[in-house]
C-alpha atoms as a PDB file:
ATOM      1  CA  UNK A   1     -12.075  17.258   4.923  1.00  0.00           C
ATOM      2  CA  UNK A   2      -9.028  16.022   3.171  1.00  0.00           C
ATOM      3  CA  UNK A   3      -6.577  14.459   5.086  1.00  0.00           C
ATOM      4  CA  UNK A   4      -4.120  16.066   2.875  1.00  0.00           C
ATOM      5  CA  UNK A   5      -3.355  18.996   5.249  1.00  0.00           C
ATOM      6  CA  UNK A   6      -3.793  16.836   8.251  1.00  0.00           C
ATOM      7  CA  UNK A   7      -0.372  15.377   7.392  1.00  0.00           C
ATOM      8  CA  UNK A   8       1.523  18.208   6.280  1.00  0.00           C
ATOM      9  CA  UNK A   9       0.533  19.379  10.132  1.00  0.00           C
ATOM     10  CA  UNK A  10       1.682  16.015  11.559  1.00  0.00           C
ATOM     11  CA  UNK A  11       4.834  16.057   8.879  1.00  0.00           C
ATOM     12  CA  UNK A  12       5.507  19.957  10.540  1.00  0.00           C
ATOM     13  CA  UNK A  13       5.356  18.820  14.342  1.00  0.00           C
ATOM     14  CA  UNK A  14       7.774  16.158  13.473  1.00  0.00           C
ATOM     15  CA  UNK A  15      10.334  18.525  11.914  1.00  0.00           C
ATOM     16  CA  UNK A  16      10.529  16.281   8.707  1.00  0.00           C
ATOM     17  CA  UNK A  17       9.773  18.062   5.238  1.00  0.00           C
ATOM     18  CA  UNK A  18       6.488  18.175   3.884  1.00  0.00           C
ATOM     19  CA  UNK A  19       7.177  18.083   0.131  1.00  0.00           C
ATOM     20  CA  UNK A  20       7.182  15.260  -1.701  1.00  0.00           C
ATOM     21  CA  UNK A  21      10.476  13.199  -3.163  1.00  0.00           C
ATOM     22  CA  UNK A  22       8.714  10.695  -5.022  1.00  0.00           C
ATOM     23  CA  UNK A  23       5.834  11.704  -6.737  1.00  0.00           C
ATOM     24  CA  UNK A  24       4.071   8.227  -7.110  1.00  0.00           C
ATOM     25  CA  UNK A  25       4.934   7.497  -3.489  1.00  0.00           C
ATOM     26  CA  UNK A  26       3.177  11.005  -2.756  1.00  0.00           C
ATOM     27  CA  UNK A  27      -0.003   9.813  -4.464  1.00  0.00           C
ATOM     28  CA  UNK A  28      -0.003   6.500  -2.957  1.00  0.00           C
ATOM     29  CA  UNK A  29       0.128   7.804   0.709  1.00  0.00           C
ATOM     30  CA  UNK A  30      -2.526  10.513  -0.323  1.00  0.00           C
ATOM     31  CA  UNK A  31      -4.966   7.665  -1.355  1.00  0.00           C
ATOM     32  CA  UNK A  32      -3.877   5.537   1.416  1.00  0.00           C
ATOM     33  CA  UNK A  33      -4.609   8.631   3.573  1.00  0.00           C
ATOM     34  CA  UNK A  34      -1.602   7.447   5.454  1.00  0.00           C
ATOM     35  CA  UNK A  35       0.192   9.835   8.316  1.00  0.00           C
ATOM     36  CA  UNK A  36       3.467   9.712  10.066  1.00  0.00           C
ATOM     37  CA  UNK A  37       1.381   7.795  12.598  1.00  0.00           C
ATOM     38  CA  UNK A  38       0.307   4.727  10.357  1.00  0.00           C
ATOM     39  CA  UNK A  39       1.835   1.640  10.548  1.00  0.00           C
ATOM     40  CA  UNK A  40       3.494   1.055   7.109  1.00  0.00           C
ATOM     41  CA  UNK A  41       4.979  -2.317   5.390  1.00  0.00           C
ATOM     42  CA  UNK A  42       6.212  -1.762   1.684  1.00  0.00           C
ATOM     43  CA  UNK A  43       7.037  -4.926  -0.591  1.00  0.00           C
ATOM     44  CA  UNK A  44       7.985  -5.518  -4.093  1.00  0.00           C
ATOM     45  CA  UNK A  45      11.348  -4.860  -5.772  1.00  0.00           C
ATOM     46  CA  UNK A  46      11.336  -0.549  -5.195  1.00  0.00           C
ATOM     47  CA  UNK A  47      10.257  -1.711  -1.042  1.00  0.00           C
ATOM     48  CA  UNK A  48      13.927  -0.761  -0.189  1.00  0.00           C
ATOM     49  CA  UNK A  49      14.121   2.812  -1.273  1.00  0.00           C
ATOM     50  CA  UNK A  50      10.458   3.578  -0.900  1.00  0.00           C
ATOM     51  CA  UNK A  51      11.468   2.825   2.518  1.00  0.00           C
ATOM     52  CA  UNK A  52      14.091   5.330   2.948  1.00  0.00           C
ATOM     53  CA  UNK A  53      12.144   7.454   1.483  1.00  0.00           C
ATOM     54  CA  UNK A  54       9.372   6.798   4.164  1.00  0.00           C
ATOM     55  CA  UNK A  55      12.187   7.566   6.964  1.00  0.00           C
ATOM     56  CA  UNK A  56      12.860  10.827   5.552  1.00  0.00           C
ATOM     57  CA  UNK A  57       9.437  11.753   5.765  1.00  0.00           C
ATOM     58  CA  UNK A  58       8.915  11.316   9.411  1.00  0.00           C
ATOM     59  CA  UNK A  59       6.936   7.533   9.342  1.00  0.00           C
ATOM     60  CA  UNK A  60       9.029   5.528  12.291  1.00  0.00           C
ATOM     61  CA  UNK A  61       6.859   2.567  11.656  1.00  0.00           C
ATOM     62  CA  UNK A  62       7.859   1.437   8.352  1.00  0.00           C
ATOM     63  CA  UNK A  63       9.219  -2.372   7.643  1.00  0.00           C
ATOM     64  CA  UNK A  64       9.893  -4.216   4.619  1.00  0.00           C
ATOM     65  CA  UNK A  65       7.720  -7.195   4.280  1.00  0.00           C
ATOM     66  CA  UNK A  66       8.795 -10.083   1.611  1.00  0.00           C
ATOM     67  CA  UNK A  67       5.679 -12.110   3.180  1.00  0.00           C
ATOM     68  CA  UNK A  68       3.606 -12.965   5.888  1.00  0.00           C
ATOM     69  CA  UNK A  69       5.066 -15.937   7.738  1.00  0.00           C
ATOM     70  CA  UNK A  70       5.289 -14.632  10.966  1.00  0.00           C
ATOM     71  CA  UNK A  71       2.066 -14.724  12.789  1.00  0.00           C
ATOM     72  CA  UNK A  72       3.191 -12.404  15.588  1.00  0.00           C
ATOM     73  CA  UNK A  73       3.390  -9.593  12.696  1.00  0.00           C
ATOM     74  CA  UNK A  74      -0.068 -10.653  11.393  1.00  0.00           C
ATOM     75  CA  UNK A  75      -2.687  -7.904  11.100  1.00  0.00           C
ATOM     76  CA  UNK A  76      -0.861  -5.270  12.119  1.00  0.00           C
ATOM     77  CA  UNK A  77      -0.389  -2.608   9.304  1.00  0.00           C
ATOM     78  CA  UNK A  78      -2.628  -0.077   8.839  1.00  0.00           C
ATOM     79  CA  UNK A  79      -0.677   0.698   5.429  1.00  0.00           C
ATOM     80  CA  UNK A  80       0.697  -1.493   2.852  1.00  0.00           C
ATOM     81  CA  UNK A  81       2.545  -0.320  -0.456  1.00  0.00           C
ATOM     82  CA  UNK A  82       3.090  -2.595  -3.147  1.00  0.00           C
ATOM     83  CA  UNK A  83       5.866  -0.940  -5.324  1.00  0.00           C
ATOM     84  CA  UNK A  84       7.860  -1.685  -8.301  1.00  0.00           C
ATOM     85  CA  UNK A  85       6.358  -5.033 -10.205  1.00  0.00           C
ATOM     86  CA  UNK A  86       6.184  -4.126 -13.336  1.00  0.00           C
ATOM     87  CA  UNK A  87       3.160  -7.497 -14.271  1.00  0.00           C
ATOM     88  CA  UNK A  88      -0.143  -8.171 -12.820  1.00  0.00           C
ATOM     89  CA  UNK A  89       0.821 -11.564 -11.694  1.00  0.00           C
ATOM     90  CA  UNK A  90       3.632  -9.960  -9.990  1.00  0.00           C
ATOM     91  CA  UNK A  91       1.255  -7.725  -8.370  1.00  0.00           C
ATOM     92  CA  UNK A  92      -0.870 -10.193  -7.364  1.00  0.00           C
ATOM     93  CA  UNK A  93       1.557 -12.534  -6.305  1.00  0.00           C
ATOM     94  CA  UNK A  94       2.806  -9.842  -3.999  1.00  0.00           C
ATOM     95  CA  UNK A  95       0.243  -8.627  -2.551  1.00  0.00           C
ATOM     96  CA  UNK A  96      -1.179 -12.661  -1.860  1.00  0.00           C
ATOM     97  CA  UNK A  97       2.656 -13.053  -0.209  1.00  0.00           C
ATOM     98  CA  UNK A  98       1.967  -9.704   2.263  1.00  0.00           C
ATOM     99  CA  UNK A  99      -1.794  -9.360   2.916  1.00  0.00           C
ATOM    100  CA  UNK A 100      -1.638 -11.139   6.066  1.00  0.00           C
ATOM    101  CA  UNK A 101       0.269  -8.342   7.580  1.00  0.00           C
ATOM    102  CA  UNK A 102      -2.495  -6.102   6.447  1.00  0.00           C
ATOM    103  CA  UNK A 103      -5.542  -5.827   9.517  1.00  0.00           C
ATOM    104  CA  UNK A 104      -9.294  -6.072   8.421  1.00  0.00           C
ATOM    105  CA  UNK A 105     -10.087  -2.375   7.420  1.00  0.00           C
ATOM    106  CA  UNK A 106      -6.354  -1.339   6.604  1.00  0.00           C
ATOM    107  CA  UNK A 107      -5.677  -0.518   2.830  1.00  0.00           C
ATOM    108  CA  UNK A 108      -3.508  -1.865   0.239  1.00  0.00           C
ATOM    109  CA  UNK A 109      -2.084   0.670  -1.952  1.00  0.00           C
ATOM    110  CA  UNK A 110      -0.326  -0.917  -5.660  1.00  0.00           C
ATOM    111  CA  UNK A 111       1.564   1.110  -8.078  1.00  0.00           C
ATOM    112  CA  UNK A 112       0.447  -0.389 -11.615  1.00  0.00           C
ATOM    113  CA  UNK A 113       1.957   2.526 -13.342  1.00  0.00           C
ATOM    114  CA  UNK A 114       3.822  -0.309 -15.378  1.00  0.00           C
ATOM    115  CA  UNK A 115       0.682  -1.660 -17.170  1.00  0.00           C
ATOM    116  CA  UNK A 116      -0.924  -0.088 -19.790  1.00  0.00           C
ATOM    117  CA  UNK A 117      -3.178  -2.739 -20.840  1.00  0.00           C
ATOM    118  CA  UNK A 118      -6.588  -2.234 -19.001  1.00  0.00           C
ATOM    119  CA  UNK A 119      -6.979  -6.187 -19.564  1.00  0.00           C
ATOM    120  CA  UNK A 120      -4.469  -6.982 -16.987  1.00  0.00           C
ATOM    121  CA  UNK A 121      -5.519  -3.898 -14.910  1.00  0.00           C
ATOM    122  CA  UNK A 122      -8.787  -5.233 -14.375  1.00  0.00           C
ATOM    123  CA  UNK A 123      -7.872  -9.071 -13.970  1.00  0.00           C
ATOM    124  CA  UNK A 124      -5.675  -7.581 -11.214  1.00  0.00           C
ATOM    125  CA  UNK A 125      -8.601  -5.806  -9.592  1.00  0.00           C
ATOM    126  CA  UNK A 126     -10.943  -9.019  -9.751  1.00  0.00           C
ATOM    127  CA  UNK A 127      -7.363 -11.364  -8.556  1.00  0.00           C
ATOM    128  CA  UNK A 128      -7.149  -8.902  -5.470  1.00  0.00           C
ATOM    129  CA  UNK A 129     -10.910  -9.354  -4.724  1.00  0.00           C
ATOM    130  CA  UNK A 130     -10.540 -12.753  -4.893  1.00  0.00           C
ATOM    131  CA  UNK A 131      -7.828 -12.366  -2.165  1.00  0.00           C
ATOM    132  CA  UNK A 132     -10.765 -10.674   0.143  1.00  0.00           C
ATOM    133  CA  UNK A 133      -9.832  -7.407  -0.924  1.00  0.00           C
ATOM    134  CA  UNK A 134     -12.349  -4.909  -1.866  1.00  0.00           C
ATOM    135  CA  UNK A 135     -11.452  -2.592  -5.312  1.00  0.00           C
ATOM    136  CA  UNK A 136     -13.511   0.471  -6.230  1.00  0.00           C
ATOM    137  CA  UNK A 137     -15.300  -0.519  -9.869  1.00  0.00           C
ATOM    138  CA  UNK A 138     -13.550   2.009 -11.786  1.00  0.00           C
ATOM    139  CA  UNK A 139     -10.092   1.308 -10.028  1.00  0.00           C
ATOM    140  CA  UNK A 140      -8.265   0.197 -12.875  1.00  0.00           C
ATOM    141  CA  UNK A 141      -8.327   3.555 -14.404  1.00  0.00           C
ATOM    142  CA  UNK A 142      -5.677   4.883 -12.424  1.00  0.00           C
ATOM    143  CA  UNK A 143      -2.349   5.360 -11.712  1.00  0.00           C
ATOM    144  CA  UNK A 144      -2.409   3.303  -8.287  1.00  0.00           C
ATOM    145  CA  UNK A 145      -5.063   0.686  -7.416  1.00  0.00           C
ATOM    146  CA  UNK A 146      -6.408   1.126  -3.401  1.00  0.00           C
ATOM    147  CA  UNK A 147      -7.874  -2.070  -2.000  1.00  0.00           C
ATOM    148  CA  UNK A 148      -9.383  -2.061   1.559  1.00  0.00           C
ATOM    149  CA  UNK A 149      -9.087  -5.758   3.404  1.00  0.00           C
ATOM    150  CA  UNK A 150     -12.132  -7.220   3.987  1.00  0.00           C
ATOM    151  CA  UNK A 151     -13.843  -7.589   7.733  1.00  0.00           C
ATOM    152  CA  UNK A 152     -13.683 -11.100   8.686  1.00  0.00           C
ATOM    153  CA  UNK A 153     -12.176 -12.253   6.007  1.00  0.00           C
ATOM    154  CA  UNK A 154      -9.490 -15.129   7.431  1.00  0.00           C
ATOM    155  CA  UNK A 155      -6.163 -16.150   6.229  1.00  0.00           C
ATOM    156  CA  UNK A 156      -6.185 -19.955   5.053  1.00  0.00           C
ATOM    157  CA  UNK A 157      -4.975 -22.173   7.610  1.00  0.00           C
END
């Protein structure tokens, strides 16, 4: 069953609208299979209006996360959307700043829209696994790369 309809219902019993604003943000919380429910953080340079953007669609646990320094936030998203680098070692670099915040089995969704070289699409995908994220093999063909965190995997002390 996609979980497409499943938050249209939960975007209905919380009075907000249920079509899209952004249509790369749509995507990203369709592949995150994110809900109103999910705990979101959102980094990189568009993390301030994807944000809004977030409110207006009904999700009350949204932050903004520049990094993960605070260990009392640690491990606690369920959601988090890398938007608006526009190079892979931005990407990565963001998403090594932020995956702290990001619990074992919670997904990392990054918009990569800006690269058009599969080269640096798929050094991405092998940099985030390298991070103890885990990237479908034929992830670099789209739009937006998922990457579920690891079980067990441990931030460096």
């Amino acid at each position: 069953m996609s979980l497409h309809p499943l938050r249209q219902a939960a975007q209905f019993l919380l009075g907000v609208p249920t079509d899209g604003i952004d249509p790369t943000l749509d995507r990203m919380l369709e592949l995150a299979q994110a809900t109103p429910l999910c705990f979101v953080a959102v980094t990189g340079p568009d993390a301030p209006e994807a944000m809004g953007q977030l409110w207006r669609r009904g999700y009350q646990r949204v932050e903004i996360a520049r990094r993960a320094t605070c260990a009392a936030a640690d491990e606690r998203s369920d959601v988090l959307l890398v938007v608006g680098c526009r190079t892979a070692e931005d990407m990565r670099a963001t998403a090594a700043s932020t995956l702290g915040l990001l619990r074992p089995g919670g997904v990392m969704v990054i918009d990569v829209g800006a690269l058009v070289d599969a080269e640096q699409r798929i050094a991405l995908c092998e940099g985030l696994a390298q991070l103890g994220l885990d990237v479908q093999p034929q992830a670099h063909l789209a739009a937006e790369i998922l990457a579920t965190r690891r079980w067990g995997w441990r931030k460096a002390a």
